[in-house]
N, C-alpha and C. Protein backbone atom coordinates (compact mmCIF):
# COMPACT_ATOMS: atom_id res chain seq x y z
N UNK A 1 2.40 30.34 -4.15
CA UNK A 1 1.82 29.19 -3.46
C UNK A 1 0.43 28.88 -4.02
N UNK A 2 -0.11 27.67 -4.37
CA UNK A 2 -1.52 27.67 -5.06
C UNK A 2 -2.01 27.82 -4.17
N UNK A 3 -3.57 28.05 -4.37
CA UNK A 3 -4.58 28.76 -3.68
C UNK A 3 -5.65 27.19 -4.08
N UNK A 4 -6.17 26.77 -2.95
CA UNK A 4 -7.30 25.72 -3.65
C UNK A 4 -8.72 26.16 -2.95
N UNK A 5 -9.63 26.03 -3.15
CA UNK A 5 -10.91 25.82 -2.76
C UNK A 5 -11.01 24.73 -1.61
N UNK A 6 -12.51 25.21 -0.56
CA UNK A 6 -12.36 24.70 0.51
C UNK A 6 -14.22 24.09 0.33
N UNK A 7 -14.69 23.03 0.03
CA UNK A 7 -15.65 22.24 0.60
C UNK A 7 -16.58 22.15 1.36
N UNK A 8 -17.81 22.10 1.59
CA UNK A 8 -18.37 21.39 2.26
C UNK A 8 -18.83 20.00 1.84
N UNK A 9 -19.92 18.75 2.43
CA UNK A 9 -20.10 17.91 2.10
C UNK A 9 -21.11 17.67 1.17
N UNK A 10 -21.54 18.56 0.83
CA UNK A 10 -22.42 18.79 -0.34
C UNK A 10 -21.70 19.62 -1.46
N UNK A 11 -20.01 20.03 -1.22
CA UNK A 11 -19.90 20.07 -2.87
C UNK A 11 -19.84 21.82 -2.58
N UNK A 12 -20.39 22.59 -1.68
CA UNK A 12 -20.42 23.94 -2.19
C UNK A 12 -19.04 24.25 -1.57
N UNK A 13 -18.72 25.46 -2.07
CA UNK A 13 -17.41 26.18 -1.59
C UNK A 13 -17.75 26.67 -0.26
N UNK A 14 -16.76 26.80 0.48
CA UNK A 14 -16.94 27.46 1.84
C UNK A 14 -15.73 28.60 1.97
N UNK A 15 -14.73 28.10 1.58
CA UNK A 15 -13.60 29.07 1.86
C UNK A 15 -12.40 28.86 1.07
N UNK A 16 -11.12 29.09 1.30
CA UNK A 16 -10.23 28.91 0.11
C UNK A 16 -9.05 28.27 0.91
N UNK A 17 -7.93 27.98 1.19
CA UNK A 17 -7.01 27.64 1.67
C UNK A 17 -5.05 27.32 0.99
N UNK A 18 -3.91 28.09 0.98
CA UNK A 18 -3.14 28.25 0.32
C UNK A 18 -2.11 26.99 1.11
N UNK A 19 -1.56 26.11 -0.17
CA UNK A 19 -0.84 25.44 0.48
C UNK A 19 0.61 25.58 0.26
N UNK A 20 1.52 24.70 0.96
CA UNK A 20 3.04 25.14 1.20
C UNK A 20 3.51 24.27 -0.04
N UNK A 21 4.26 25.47 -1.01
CA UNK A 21 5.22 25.17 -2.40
C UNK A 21 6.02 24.19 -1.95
N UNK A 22 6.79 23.77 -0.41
CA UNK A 22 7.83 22.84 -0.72
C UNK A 22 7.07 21.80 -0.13
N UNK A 23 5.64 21.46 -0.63
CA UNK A 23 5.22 19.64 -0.24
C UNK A 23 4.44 19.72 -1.47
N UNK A 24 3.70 20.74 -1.18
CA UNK A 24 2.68 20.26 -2.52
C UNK A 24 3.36 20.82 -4.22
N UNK A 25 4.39 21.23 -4.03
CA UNK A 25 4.68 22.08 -5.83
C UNK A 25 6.12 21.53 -5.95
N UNK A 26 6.52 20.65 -5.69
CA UNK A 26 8.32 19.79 -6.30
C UNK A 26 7.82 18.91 -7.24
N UNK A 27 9.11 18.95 -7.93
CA UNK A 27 9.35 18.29 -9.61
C UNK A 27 9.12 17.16 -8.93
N UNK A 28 8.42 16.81 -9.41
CA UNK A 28 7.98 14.58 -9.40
C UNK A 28 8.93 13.96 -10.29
N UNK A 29 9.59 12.91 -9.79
CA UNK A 29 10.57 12.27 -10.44
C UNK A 29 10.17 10.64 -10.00
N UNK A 30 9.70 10.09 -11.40
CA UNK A 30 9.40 8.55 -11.15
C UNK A 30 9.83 7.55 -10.61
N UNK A 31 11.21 7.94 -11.23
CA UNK A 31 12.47 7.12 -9.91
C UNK A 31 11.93 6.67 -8.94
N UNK A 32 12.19 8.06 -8.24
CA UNK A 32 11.83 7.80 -6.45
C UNK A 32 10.57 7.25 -6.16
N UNK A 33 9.46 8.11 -6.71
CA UNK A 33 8.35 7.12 -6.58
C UNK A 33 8.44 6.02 -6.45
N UNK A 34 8.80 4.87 -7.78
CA UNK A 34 9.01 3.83 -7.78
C UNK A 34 9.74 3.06 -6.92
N UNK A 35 11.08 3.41 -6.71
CA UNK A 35 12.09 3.04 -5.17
C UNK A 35 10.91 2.68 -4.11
N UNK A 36 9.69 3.72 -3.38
CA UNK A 36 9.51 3.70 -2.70
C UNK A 36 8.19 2.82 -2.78
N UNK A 37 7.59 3.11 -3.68
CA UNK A 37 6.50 2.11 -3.17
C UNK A 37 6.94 0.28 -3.66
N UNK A 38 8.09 0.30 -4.62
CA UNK A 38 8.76 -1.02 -4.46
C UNK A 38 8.80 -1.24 -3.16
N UNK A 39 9.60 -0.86 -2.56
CA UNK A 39 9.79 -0.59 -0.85
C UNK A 39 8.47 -1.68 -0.45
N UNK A 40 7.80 -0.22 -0.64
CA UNK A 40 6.21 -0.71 0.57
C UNK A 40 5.59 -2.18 0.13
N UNK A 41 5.40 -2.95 -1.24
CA UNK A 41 5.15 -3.78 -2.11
C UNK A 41 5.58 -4.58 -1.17
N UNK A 42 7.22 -4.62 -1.17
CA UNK A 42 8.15 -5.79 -0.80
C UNK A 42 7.65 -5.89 0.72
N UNK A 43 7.52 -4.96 1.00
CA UNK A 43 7.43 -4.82 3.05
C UNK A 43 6.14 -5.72 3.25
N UNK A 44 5.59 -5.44 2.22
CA UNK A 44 3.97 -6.20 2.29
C UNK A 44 3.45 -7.66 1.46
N UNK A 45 5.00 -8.10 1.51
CA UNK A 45 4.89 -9.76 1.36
C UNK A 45 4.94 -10.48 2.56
N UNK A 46 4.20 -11.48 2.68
CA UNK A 46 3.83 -12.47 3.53
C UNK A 46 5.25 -13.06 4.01
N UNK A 47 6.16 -13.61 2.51
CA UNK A 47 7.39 -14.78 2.57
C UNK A 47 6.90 -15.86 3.29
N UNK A 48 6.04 -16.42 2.75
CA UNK A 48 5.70 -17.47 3.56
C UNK A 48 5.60 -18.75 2.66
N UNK A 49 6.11 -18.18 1.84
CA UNK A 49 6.11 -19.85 0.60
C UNK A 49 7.47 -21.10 1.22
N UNK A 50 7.23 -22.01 1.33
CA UNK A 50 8.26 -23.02 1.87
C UNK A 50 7.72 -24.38 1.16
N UNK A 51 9.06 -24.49 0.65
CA UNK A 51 9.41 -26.70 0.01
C UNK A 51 9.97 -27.05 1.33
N UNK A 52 9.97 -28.41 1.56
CA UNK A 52 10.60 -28.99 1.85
C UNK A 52 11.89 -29.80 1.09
N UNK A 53 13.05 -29.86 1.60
CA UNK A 53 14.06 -30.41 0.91
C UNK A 53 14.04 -32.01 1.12
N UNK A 54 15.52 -32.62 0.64
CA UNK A 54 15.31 -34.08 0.85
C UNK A 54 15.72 -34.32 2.39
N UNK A 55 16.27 -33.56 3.17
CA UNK A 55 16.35 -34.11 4.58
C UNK A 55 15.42 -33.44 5.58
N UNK A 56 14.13 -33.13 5.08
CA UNK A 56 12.81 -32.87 5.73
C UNK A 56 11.60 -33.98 5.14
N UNK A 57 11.59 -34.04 3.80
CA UNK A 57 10.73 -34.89 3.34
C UNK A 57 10.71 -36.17 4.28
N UNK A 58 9.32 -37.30 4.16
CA UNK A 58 9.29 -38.41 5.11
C UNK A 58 10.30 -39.40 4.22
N UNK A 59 10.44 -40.62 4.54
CA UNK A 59 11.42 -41.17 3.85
C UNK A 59 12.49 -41.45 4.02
N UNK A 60 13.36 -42.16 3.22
CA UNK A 60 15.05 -42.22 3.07
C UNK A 60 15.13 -43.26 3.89
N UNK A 61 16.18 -43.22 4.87
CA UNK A 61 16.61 -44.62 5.65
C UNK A 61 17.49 -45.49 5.11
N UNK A 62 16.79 -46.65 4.47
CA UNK A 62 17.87 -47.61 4.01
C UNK A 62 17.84 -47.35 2.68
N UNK A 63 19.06 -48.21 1.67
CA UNK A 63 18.76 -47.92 0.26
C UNK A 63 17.97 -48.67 -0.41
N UNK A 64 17.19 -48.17 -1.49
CA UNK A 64 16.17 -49.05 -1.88
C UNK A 64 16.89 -50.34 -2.53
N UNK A 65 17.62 -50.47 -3.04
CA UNK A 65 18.25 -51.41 -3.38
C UNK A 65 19.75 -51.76 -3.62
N UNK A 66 20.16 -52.42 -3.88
CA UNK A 66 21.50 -52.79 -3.49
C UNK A 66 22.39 -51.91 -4.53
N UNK A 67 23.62 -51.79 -4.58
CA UNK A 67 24.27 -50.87 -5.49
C UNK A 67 24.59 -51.77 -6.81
N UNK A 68 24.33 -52.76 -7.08
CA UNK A 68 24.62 -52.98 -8.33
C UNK A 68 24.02 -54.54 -8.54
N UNK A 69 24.14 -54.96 -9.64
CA UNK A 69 23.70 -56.37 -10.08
C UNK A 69 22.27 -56.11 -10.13
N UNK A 70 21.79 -55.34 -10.23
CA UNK A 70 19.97 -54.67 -10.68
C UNK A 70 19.41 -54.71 -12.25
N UNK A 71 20.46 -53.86 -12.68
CA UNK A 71 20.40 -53.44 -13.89
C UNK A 71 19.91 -52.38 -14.18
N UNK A 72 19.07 -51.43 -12.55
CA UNK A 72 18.87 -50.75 -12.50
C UNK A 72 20.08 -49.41 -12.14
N UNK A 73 19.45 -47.81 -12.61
CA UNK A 73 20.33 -46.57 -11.91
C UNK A 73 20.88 -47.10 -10.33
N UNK A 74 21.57 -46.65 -10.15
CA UNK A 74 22.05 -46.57 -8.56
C UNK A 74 21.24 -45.74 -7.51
N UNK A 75 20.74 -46.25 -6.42
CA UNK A 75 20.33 -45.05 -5.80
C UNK A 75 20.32 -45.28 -4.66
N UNK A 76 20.69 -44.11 -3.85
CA UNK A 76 20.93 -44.43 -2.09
C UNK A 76 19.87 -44.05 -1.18
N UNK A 77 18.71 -42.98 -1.71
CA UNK A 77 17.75 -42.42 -0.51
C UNK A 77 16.04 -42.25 -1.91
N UNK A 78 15.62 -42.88 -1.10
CA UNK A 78 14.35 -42.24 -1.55
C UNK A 78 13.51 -40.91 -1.55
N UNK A 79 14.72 -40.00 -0.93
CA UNK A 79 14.13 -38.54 -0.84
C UNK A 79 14.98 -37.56 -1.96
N UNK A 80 15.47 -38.66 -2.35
CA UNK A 80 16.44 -37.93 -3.66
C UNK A 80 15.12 -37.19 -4.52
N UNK A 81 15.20 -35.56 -4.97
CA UNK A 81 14.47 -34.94 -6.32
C UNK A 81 14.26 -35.47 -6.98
N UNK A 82 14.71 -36.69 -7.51
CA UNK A 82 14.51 -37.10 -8.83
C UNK A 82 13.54 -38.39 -8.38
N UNK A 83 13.31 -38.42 -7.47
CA UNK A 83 11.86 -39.58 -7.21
C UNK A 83 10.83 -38.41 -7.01
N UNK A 84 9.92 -39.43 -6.88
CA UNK A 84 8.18 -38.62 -6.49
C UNK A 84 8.84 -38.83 -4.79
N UNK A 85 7.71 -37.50 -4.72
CA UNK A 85 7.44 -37.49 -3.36
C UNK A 85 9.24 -37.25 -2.77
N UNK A 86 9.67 -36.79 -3.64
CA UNK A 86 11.51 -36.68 -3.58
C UNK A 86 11.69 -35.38 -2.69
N UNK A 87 12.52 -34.58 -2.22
CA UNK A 87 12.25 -33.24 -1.95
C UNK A 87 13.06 -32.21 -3.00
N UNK A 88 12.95 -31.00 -3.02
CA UNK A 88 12.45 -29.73 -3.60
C UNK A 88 13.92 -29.46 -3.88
N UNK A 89 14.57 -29.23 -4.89
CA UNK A 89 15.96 -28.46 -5.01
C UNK A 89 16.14 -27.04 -4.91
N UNK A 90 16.66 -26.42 -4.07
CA UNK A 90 16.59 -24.69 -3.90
C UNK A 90 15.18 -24.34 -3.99
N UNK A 91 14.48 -24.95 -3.15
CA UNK A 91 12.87 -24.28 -2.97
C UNK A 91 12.68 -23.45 -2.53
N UNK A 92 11.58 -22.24 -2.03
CA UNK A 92 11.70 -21.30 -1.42
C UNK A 92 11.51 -21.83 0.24
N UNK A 93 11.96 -20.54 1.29
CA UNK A 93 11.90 -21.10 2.25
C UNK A 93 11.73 -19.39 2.78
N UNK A 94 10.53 -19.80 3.77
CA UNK A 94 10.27 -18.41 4.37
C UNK A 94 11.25 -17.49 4.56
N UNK A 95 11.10 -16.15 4.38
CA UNK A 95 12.29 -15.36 4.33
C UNK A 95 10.95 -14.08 4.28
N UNK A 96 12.15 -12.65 4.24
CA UNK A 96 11.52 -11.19 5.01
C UNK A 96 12.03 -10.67 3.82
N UNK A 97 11.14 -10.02 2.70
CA UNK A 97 11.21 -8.90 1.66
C UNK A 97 11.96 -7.83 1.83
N UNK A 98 11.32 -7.21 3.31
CA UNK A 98 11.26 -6.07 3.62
C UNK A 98 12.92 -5.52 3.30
N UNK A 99 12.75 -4.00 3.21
CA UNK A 99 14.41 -3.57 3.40
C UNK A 99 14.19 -2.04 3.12
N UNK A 100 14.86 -1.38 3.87
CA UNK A 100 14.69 0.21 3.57
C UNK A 100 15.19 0.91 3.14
N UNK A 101 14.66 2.47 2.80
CA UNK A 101 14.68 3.33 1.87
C UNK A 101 15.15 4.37 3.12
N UNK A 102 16.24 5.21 2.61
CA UNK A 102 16.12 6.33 3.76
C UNK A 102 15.27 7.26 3.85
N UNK A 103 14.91 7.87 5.33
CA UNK A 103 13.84 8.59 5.91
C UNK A 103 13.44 9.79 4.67
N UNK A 104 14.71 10.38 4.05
CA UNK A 104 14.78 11.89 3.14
C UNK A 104 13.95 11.32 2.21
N UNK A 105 14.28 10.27 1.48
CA UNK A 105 13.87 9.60 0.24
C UNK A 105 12.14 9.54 0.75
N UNK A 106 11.69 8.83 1.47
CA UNK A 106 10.24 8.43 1.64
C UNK A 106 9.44 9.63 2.21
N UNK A 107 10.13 10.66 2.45
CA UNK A 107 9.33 11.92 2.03
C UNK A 107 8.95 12.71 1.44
N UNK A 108 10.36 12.53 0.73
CA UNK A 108 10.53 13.25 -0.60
C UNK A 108 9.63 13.09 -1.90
N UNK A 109 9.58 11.35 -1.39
CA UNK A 109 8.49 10.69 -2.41
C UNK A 109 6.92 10.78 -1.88
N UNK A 110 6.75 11.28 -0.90
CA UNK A 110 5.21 11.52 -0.46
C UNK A 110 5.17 13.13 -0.88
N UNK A 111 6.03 13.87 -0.62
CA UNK A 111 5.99 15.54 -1.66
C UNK A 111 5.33 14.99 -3.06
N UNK A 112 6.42 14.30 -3.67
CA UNK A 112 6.20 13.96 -5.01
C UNK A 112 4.95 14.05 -5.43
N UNK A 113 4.46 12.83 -4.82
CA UNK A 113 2.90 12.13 -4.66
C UNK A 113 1.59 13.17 -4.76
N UNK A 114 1.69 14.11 -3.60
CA UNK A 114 1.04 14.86 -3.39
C UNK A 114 0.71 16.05 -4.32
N UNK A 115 2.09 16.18 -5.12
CA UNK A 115 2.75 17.12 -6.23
C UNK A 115 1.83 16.83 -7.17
N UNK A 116 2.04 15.72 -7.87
CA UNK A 116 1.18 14.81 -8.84
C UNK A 116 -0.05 14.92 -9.14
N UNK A 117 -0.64 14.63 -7.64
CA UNK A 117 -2.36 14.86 -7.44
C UNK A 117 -2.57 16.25 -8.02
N UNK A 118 -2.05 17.65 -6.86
CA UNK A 118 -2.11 18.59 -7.42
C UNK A 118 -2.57 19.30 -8.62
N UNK A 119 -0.71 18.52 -9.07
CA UNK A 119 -0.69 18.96 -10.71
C UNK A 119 -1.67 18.64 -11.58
N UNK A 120 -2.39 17.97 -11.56
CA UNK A 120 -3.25 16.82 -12.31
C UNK A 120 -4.79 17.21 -11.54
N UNK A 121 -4.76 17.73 -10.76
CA UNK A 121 -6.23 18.62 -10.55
C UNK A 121 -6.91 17.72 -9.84
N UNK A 122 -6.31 16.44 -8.99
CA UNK A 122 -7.33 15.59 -8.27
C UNK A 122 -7.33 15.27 -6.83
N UNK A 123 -6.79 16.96 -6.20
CA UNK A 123 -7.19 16.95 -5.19
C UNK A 123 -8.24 17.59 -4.82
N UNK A 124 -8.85 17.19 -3.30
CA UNK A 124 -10.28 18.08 -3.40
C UNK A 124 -10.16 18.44 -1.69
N UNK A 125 -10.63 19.44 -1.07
CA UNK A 125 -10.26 19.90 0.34
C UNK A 125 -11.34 20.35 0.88
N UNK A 126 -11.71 19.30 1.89
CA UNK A 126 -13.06 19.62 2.63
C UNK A 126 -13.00 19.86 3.97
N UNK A 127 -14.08 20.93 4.16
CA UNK A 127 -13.81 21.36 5.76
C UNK A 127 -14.61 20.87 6.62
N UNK A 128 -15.54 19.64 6.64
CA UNK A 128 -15.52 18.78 7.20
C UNK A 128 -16.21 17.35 6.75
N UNK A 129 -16.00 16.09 7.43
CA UNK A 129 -16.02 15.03 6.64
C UNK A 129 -16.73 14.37 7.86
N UNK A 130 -17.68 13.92 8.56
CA UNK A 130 -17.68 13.02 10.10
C UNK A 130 -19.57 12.86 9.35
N UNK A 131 -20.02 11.74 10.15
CA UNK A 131 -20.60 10.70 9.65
C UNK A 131 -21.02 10.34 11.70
N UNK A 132 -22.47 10.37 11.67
CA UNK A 132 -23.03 10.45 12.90
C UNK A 132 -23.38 8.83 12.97
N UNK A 133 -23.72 7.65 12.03
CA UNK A 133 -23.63 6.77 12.25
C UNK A 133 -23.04 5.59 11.46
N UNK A 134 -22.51 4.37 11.41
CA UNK A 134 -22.00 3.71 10.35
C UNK A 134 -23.50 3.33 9.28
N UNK A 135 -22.96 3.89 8.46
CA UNK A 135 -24.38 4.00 7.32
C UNK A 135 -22.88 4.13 5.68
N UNK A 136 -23.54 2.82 5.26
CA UNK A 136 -22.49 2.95 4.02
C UNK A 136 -23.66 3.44 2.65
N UNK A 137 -25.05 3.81 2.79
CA UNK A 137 -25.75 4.63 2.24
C UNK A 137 -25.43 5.90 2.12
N UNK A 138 -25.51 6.16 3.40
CA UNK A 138 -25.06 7.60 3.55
C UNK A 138 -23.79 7.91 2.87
N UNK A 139 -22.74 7.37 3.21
CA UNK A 139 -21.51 7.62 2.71
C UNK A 139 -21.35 7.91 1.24
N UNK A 140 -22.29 6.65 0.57
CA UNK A 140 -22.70 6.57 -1.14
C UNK A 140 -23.00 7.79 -1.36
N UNK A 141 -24.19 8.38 -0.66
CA UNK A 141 -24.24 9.59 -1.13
C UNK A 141 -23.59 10.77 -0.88
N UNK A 142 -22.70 10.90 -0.17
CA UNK A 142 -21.75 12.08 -0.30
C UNK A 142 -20.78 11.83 -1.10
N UNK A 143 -20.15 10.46 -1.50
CA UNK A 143 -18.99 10.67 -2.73
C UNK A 143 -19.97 11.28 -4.12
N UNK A 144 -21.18 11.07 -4.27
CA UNK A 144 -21.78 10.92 -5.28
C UNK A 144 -21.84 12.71 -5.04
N UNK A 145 -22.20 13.15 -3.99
CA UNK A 145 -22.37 14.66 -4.03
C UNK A 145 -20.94 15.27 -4.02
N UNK A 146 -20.17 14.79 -3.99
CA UNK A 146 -18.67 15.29 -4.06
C UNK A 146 -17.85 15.16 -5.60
N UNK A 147 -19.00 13.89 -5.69
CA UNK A 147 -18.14 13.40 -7.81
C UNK A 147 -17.33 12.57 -7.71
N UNK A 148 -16.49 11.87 -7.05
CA UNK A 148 -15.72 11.42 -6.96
C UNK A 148 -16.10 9.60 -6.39
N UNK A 149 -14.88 9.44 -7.05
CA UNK A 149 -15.09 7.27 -6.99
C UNK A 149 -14.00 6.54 -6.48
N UNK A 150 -12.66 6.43 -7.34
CA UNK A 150 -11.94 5.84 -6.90
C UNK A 150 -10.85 7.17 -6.09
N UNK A 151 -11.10 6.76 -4.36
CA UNK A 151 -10.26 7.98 -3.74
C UNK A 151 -9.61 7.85 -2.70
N UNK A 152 -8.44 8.59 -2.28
CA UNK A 152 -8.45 7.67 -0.82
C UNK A 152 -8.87 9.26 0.26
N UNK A 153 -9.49 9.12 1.59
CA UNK A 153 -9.33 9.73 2.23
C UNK A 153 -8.75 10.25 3.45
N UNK A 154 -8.03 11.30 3.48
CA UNK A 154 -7.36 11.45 4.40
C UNK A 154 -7.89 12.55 5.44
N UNK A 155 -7.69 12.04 6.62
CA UNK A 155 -8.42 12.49 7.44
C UNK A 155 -7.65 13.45 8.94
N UNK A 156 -7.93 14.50 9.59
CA UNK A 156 -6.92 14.70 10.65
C UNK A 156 -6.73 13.76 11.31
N UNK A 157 -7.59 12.61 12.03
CA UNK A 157 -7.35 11.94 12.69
C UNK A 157 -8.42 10.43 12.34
N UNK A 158 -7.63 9.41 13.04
CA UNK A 158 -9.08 8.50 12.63
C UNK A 158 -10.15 8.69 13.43
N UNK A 159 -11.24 8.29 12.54
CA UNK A 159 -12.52 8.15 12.56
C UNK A 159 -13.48 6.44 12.12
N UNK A 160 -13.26 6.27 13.13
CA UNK A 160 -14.19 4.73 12.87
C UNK A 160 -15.28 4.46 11.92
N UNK A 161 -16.09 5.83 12.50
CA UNK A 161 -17.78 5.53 11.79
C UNK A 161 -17.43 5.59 10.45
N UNK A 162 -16.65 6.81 9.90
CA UNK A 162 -16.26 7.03 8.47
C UNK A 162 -15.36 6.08 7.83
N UNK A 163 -14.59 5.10 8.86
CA UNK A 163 -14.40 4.10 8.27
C UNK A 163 -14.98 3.10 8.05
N UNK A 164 -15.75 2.69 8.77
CA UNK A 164 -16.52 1.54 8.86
C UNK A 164 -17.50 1.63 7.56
N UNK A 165 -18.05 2.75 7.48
CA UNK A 165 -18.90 3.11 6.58
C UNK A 165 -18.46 3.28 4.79
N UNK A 166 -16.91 2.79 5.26
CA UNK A 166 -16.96 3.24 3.35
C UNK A 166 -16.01 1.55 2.93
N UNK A 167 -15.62 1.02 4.24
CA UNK A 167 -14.59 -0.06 4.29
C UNK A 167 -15.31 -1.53 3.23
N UNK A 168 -17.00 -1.49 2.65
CA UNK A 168 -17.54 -2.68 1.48
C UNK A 168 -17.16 -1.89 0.71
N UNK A 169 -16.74 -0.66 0.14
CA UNK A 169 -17.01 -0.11 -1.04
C UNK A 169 -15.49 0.27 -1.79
N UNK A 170 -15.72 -0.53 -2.96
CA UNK A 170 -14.72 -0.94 -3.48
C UNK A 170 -13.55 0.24 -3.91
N UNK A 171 -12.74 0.40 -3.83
CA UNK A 171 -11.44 1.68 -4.66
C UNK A 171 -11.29 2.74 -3.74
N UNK A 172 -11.99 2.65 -2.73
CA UNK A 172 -12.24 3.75 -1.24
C UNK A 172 -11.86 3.59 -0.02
N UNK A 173 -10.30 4.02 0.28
CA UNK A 173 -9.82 4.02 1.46
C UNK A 173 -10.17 5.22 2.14
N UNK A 174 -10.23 5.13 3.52
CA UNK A 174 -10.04 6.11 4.81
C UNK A 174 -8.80 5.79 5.55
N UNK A 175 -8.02 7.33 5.66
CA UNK A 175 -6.79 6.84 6.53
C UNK A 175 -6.87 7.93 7.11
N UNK A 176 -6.25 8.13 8.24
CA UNK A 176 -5.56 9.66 9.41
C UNK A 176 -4.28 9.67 8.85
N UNK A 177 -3.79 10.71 8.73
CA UNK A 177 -2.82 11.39 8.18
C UNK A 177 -1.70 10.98 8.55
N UNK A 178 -1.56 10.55 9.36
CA UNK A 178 -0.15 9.68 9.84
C UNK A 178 0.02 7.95 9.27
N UNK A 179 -1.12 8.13 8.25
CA UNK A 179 -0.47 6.50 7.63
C UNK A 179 -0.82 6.34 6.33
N UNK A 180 -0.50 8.14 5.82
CA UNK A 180 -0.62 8.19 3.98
C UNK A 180 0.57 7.62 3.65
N UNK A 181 0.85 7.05 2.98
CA UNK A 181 1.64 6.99 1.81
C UNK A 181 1.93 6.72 0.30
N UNK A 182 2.80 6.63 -0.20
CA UNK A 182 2.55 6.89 -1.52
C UNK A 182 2.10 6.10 -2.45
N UNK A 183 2.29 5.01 -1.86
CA UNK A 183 1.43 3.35 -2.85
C UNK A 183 -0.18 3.87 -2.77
N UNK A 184 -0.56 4.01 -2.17
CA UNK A 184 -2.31 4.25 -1.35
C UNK A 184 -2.67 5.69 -2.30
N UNK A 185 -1.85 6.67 -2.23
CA UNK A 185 -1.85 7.96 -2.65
C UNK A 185 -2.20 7.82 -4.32
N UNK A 186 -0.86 7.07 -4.74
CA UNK A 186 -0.95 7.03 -6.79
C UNK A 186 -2.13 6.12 -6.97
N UNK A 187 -2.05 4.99 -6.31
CA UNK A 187 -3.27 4.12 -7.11
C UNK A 187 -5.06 4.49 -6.91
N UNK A 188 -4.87 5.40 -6.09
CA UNK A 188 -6.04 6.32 -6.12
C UNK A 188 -6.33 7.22 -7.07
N UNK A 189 -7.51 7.62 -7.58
CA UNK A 189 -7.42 8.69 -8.87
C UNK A 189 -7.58 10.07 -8.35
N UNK A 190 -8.48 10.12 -7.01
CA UNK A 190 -8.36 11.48 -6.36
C UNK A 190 -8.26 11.06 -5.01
N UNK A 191 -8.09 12.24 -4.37
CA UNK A 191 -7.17 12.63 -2.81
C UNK A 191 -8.31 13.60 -2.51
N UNK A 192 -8.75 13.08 -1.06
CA UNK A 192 -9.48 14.02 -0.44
C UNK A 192 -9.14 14.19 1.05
N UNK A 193 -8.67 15.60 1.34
CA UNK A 193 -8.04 16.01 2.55
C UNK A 193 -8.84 16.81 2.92
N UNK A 194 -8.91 16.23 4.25
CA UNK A 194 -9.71 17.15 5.62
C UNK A 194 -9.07 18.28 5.60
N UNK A 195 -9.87 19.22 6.25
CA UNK A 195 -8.72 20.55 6.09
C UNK A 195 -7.94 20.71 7.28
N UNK A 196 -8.44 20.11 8.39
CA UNK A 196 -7.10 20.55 9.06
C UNK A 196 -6.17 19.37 9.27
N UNK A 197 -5.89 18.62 8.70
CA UNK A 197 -4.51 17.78 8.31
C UNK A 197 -3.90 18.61 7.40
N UNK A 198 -3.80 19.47 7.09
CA UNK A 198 -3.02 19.97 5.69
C UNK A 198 -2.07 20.27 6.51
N UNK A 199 -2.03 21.13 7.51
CA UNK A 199 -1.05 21.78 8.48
C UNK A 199 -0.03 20.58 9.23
N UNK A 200 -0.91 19.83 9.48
CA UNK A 200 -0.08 18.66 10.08
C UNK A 200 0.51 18.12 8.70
N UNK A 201 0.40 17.79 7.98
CA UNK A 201 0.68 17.00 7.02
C UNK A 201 1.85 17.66 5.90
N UNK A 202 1.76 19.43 6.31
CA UNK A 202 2.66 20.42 6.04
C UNK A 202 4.28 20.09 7.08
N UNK A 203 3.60 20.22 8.49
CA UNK A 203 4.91 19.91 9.31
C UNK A 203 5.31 18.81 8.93
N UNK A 204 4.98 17.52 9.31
CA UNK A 204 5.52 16.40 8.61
C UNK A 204 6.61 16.24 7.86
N UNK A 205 6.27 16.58 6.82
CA UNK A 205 6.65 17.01 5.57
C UNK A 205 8.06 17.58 4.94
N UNK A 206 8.00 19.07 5.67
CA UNK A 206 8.89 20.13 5.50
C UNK A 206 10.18 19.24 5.86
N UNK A 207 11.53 19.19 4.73
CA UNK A 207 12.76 19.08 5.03
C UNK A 207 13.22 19.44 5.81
């Protein structure tokens, strides 16, 4: 089971902490990754693009002109596409992205995730993280005493002040442990976990 180092907010070690082989140490497979945060992508479209067709557009009624002896095309509605101000052929029309992944899969792929960080040395585990007032100074200076920039943090539970306080600063999420997932997780370059979410975030987890 790896063994990681345990934090304070200044960066020194305090203690050590061993985490569980079946969340944090499984083969990462891109696949799934990908499946899943496609998933989350799609879940997190608006669908709110809409044309109007030719029997919404204003218009139509009578025909603009008579069917023949013109010399002109034939035509019966002025909301026909092929005029201005015509309406939209197969336009989009609000509709729901969303669609799911089963429960095994979107955990499997947050193991993954977590796996990744790991492997790749960019997790960091602090034993405590809380912030006495919203001060996004303050905050500046503890990533800066920690090293770290683009990160997300995960926390046992939420915390306002620590959110509030890092929420102008750009590539730096705060979340409580019950709303990591894996889009938030990869596009971050490091992961910083409170220490006692690990346990929760262990149960969770476990198949």
């Amino acid at each position: 089971m790896p063994v990681l180092d345990v934090y304070n907010m200044q960066k020194e070690k305090v203690s050590e902490i061993t985490l569980n082989d079946v969340v944090f140490s499984v083969p990462v497979r891109e696949d799934v990754l990908h499946e899943v945060v496609t998933m989350q992508l799609a879940k997190r479209r608006a669908g709110t693009a809409s044309t109007k067709s030719r029997s919404e557009v204003s218009g139509g009624g009578s025909k603009p002109w008579r069917q023949k002896g013109t010399g002109r095309a034939r035509s019966g509605s002025n909301t026909s596409p092929l005029w201005r101000r015509g309406g939209a052929v197969f336009g989009p029309k609000p509709r729901d992205y969303s669609y799911k992944v089963p429960r095994k899969v979107r955990k499997l792929a947050l193991r993954m995730a977590l796996s990744a960080k790991l492997r790749d040395s960019q997790i960091l585990i602090v034993d405590d993280f809380t912030l006495n007032e919203i001060k996004t100074k303050k905050f500046i200076q503890t990533m800066n005493n920690l090293g770290v920039k683009n990160v997300l943090i995960v926390m046992s539970e939420r915390q306002k002040t620590l959110e509030k306080s890092a929420r102008n600063i750009p590539y730096i999420d705060v979340l409580p442990y019950t709303d990591i997932n894996v889009h938030d997780i990869l596009i971050h370059n490091n992961l910083i976990l409170h220490r006692d979410c690990i346990p929760k975030i262990e149960e969770f987890l476990l198949p």
